[in-house]
Protein backbone atom coordinates (compact mmCIF):
# COMPACT_ATOMS: atom_id res chain seq x y z
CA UNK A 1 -9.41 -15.89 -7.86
CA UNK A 2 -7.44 -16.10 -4.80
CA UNK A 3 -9.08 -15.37 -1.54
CA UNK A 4 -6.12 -16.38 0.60
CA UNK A 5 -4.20 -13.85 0.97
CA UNK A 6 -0.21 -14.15 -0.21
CA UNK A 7 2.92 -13.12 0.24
CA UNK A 8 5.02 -13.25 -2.19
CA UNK A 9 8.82 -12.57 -0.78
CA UNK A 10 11.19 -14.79 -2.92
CA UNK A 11 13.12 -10.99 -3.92
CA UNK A 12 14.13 -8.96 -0.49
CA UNK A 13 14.15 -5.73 -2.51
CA UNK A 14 10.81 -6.82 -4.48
CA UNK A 15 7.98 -7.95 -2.14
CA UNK A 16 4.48 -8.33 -3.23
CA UNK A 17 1.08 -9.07 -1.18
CA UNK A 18 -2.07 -10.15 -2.88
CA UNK A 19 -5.46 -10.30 -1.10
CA UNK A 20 -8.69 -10.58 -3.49
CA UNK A 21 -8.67 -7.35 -5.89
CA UNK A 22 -5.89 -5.69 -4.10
CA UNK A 23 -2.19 -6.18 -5.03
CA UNK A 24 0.41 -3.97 -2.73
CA UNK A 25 4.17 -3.83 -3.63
CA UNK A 26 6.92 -2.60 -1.83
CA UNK A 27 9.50 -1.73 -4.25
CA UNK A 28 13.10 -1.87 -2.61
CA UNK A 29 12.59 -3.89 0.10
CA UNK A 30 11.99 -2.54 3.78
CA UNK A 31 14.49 -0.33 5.05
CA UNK A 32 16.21 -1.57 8.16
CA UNK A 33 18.94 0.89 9.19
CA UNK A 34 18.36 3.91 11.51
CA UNK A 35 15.27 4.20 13.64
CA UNK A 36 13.03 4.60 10.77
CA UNK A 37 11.00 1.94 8.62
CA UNK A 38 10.61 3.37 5.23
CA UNK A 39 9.24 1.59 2.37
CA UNK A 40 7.60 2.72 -1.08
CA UNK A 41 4.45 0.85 -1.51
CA UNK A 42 2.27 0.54 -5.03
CA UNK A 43 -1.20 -0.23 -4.77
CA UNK A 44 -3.18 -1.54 -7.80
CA UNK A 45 -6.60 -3.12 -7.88
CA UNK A 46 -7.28 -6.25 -10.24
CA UNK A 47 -9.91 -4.96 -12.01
CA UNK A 48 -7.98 -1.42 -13.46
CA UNK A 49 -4.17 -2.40 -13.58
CA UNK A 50 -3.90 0.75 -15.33
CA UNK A 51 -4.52 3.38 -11.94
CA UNK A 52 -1.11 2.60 -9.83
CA UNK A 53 -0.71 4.34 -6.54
CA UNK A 54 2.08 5.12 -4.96
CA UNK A 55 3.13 5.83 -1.51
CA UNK A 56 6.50 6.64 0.70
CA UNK A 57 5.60 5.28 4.09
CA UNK A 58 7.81 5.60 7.44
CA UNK A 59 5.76 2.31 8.96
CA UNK A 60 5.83 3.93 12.55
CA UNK A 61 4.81 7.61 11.22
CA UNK A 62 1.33 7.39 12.14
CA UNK A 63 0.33 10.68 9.92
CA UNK A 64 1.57 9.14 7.16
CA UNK A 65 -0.05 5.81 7.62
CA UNK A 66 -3.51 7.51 7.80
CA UNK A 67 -2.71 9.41 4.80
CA UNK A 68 -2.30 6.47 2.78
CA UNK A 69 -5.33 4.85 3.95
CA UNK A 70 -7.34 8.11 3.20
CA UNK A 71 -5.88 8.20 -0.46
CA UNK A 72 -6.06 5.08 -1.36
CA UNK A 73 -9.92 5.05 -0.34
CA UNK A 74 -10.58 8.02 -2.13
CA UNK A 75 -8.88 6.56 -5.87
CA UNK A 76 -10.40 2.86 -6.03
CA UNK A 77 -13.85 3.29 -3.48
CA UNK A 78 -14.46 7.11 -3.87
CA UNK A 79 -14.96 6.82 -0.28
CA UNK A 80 -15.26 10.20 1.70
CA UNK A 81 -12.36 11.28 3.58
CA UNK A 82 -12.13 11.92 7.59
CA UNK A 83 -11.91 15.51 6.63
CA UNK A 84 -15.00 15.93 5.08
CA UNK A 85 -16.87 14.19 7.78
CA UNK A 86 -18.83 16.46 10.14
């Protein structure tokens, strides 16, 4: 397996990351106009191809940022979220 992690960018509107287990996506490319950095992301582990998760993301929306960490811990670690913390 790879441990470097790699980015694979030979398609603007198709980018792909790879680090260990975790393969991230951005479908569409990386909006540039406006004030706004919007990209869709999928996340998929190695091991279970088969559970995709996907994400609309504003990059400098900070809300949104932490929601995707949140969910994405919750589907592949089962990880508590902030909110249930004391």
């Amino acid at each position: 397996m790879n441990k470097t992690p790699k980015l694979i960018a030979d398609n603007p509107e198709l980018l792909i990351y790879l680090d260990g287990k975790l393969h991230i996506t951005i479908l569409g490319g990386i909006k540039l106009t406006g004030l706004d950095r919007k990209v869709t992301l999928k996340l998929t582990m190695t091991d279970n191809k088969n559970i995709a998760f996907r994400h609309n993301l504003d990059l400098y929306n900070s809300i949104q940022t932490e929601q995707l960490i949140e969910k994405s811990a919750e589907r592949w670690m089962g990880a508590p979220t902030r909110s249930a913390w004391p």
